[in-house]
Protein backbone atom coordinates (compact mmCIF):
# COMPACT_ATOMS: atom_id res chain seq x y z
CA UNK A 1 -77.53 -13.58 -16.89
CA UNK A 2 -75.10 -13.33 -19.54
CA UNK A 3 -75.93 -9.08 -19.93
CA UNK A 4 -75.29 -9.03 -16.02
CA UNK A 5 -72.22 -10.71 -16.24
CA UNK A 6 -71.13 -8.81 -18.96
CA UNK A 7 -72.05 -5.56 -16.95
CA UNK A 8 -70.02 -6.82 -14.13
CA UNK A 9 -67.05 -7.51 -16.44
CA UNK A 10 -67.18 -4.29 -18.08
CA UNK A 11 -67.37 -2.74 -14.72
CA UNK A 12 -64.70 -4.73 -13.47
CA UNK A 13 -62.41 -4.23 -16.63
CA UNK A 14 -63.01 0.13 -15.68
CA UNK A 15 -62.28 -0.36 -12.72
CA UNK A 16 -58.68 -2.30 -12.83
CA UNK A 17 -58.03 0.51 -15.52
CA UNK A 18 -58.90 3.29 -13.40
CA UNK A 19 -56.62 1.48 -10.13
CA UNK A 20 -54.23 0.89 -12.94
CA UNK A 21 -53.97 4.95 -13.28
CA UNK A 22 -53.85 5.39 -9.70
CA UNK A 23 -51.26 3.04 -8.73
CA UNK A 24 -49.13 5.15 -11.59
CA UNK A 25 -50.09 8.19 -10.13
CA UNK A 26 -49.02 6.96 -6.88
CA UNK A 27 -46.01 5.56 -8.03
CA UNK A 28 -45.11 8.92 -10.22
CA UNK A 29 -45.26 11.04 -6.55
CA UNK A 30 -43.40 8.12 -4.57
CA UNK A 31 -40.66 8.37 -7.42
CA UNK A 32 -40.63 11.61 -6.83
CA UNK A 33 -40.32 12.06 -3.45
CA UNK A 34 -37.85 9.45 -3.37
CA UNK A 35 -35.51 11.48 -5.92
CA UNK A 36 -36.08 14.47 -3.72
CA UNK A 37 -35.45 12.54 -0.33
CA UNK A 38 -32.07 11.41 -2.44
CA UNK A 39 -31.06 14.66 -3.56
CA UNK A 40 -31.82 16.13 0.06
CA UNK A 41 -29.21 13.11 1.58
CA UNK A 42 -26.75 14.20 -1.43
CA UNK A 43 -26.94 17.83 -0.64
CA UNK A 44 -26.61 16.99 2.97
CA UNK A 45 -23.40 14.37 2.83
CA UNK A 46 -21.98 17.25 0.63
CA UNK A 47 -21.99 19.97 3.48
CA UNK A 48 -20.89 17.35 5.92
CA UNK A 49 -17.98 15.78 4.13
CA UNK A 50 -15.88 19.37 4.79
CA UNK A 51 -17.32 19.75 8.34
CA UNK A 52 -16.03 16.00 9.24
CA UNK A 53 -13.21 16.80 8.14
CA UNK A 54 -12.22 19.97 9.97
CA UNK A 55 -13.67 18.42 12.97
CA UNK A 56 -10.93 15.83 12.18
CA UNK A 57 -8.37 18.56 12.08
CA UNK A 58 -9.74 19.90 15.29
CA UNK A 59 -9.83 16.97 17.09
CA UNK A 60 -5.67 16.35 16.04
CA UNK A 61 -4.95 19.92 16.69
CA UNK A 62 -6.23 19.49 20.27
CA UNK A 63 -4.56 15.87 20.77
CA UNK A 64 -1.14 17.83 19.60
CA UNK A 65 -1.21 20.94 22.35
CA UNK A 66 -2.90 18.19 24.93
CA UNK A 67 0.43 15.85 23.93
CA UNK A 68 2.63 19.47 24.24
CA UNK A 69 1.32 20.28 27.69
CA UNK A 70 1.71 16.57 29.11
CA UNK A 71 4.92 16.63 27.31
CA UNK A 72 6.33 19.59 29.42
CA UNK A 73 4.26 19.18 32.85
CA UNK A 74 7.09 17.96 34.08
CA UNK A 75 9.67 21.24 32.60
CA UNK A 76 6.64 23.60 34.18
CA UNK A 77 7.08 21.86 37.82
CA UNK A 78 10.72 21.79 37.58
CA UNK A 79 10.84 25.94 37.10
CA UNK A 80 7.63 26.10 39.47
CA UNK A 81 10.11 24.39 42.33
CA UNK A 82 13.47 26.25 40.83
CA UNK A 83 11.42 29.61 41.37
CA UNK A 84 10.13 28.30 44.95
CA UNK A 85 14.03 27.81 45.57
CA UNK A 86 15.59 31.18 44.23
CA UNK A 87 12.73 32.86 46.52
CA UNK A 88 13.43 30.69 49.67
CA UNK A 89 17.60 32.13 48.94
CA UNK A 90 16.48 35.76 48.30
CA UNK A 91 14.20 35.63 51.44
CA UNK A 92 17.50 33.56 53.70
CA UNK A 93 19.84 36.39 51.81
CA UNK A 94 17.60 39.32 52.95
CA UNK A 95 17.45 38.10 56.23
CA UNK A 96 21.28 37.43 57.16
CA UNK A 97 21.89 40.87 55.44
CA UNK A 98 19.64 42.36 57.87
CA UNK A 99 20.48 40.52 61.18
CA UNK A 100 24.67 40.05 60.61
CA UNK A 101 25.56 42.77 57.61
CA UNK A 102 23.32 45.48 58.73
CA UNK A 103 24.52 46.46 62.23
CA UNK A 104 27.89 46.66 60.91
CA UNK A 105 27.20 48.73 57.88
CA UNK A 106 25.14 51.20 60.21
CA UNK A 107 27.67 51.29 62.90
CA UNK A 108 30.54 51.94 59.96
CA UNK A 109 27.74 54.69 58.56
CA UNK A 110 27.77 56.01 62.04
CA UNK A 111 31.90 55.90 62.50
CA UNK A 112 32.30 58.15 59.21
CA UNK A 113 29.42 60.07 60.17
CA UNK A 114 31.43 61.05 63.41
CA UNK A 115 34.84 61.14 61.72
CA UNK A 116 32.78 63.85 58.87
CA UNK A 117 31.58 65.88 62.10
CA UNK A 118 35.20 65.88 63.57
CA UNK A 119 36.96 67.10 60.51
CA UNK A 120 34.01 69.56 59.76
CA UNK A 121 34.56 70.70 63.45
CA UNK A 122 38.25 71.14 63.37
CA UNK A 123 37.98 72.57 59.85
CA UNK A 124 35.68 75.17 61.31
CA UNK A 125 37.99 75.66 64.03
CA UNK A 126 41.38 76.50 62.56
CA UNK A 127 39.85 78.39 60.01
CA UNK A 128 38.62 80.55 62.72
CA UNK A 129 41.52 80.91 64.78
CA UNK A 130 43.56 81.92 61.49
């Protein structure tokens, strides 16, 4: 019994050693793929620090002209309702031009018009009866 125990020892004893080689091994590619998973995150906050940060930039840029346009809403309405005004006078202008200034104008055009004739008439005439 004491060969058979042996037998089991020494087969025992090879194989711890050869689980003491694979655990190693194993623990060799999980260092290894940790290093790479850590070099991969390294590479990665690298490319994002610059991108944050000009998404940062965007992001103020965008609160500035947002702040600008609130900032003169109120200028825009004003000359939106100042133009609405100067319109509303040009149209009332247009109108009393053409319903009180108009018929006098075009009777006055119509008064020289027959004051032209009259002078072109009596030119016509005493030059003919010199």
């Amino acid at each position: 019994m004491d060969v058979l125990q042996d037998i089991l020892l020494l087969v025992l004893l090879v194989g711890g050693i050869v689980l003491v080689f694979v655990v190693i091994s194993v623990l060799r590619s999980t260092k290894t793929a940790i290093e790479n998973i850590s070099n991969d995150i390294r590479r990665l906050s690298d490319e994002t620090i610059p991108v944050l940060a000009e998404v940062r930039e965007v992001a103020e840029q965008t609160s500035e002209a947002l702040k600008v346009v609130s900032e003169n809403r109120e200028k825009l309405t004003a000359a939106a309702e100042y133009v609405r005004k100067v319109t509303e006078n040009i149209y009332r202008l247009e109108n009393l031009l053409q319903e009180q200034v108009e018929p006098g104008v075009a009777g006055l055009a119509r008064r020289l018009s027959g004051i032209r004739r009259g002078i072109d008439v009596f030119l016509d005439k005493w030059r003919a009866g010199r």
